[in-house]
Protein backbone atom coordinates (compact mmCIF):
# COMPACT_ATOMS: atom_id res chain seq x y z
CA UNK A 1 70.22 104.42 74.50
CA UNK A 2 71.88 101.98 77.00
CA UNK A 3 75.48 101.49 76.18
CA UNK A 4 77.93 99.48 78.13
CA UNK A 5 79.45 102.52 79.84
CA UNK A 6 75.48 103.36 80.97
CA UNK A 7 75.12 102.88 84.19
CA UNK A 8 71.74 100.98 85.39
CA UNK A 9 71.55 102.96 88.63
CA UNK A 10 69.93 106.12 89.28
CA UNK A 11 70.35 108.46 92.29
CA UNK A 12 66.79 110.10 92.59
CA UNK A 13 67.02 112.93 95.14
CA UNK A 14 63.44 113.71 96.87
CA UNK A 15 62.98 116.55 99.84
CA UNK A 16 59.98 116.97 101.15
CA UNK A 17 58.71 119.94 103.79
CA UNK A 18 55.38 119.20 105.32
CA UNK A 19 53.19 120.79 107.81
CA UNK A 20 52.52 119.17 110.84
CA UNK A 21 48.75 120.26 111.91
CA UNK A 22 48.22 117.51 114.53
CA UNK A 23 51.60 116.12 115.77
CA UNK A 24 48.95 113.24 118.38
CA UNK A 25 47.54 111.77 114.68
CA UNK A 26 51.26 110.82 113.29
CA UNK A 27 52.65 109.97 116.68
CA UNK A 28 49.70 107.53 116.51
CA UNK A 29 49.82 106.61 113.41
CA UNK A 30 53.50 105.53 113.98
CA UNK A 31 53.12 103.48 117.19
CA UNK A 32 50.17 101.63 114.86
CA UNK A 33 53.32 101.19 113.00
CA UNK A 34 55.38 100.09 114.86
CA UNK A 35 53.03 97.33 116.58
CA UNK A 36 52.06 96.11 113.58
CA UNK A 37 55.65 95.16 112.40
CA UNK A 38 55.95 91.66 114.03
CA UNK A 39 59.37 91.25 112.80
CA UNK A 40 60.37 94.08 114.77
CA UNK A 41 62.74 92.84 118.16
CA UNK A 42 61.32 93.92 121.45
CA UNK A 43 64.44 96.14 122.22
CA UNK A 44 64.55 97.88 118.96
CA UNK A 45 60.34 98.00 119.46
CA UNK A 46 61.07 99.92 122.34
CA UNK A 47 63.87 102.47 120.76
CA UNK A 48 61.50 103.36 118.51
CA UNK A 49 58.22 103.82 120.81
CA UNK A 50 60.19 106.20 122.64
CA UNK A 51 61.99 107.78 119.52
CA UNK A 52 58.55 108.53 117.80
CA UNK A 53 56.70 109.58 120.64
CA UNK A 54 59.26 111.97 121.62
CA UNK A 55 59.97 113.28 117.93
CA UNK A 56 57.80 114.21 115.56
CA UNK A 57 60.06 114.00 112.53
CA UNK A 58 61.34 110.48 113.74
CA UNK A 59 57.54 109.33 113.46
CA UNK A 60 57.01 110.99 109.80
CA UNK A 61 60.40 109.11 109.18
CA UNK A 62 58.23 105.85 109.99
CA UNK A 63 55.92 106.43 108.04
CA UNK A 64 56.90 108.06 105.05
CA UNK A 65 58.64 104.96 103.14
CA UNK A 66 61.10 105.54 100.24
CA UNK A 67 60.04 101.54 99.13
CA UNK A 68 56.17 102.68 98.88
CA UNK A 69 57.48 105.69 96.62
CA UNK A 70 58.91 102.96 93.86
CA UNK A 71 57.09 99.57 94.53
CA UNK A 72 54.49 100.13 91.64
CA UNK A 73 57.10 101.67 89.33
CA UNK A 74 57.59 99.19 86.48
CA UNK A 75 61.03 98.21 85.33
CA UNK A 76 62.62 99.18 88.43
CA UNK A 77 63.77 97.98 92.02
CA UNK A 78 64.86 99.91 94.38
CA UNK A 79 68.94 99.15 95.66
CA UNK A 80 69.19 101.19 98.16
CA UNK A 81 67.52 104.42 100.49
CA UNK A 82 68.02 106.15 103.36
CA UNK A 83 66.03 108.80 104.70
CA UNK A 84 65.63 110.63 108.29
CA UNK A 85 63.78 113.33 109.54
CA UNK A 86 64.06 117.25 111.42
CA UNK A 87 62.67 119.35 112.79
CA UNK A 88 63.05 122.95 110.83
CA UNK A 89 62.20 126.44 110.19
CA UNK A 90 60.14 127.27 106.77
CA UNK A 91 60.08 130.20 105.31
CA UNK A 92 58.11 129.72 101.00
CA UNK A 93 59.37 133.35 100.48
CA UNK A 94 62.46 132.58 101.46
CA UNK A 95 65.39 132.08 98.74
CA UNK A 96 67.06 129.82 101.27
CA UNK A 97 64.02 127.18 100.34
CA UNK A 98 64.39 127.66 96.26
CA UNK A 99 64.18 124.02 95.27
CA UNK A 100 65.59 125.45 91.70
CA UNK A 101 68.93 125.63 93.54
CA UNK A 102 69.80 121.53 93.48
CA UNK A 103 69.02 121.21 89.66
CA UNK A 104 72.83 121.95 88.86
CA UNK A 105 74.16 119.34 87.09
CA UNK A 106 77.17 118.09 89.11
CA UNK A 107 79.60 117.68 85.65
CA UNK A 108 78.49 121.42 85.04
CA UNK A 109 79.49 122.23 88.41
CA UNK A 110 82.97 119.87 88.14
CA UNK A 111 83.52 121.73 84.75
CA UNK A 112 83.34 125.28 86.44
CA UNK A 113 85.95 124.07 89.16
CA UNK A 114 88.13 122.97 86.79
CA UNK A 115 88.04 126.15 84.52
């Protein structure tokens, strides 16, 4: 199915809501991080010591790892990622969190503006 006007690269969009039940554990768990990364420079060591232990969603963003999500995927390698975290309001009931609502498909949604 791969012709030559078949791209190779795929834009996977991921969003993820989790509950935080013990904000200490993943501060931890990021500073273990964090020291552990010996390639790390001791000014951008200390950005981050600060950033994580003052944010919770900074230190999820250290430890959740887009790489990890594709490293034993076969066939693929991943080209690019970026990722951050926030802080947020949650509501399941809520229509504001239908994750139904991003499955448009962006030429369907091009097609309707040009109509």
């Amino acid at each position: 199915m791969s012709t030559p006007e078949t791209s190779r690269f795929v834009r996977l969009r991921v969003e993820l809501v989790l509950e935080v039940d013990d904000t200490g554990a993943v501060t931890e768990a990021a500073l273990a991080r964090i020291s552990d990364d010996t390639d790390m420079p001791a000014e951008e060591r200390a950005h981050a010591e600060s950033a994580v232990t003052e944010d919770t969603a900074e230190a999820l963003a250290y430890l959740v790892d887009p790489f990890d999500l594709v490293r034993e995927v076969p066939g693929v390698e991943l080209a690019q990622a970026s990722w951050s975290g926030e802080q947020t309001e949650y509501d399941p009931d809520s229509p504001d969190w239908d994750l139904d609502e991003d499955d448009v498909d962006e030429d369907d949604e091009e097609e309707k503006a040009a109509g």
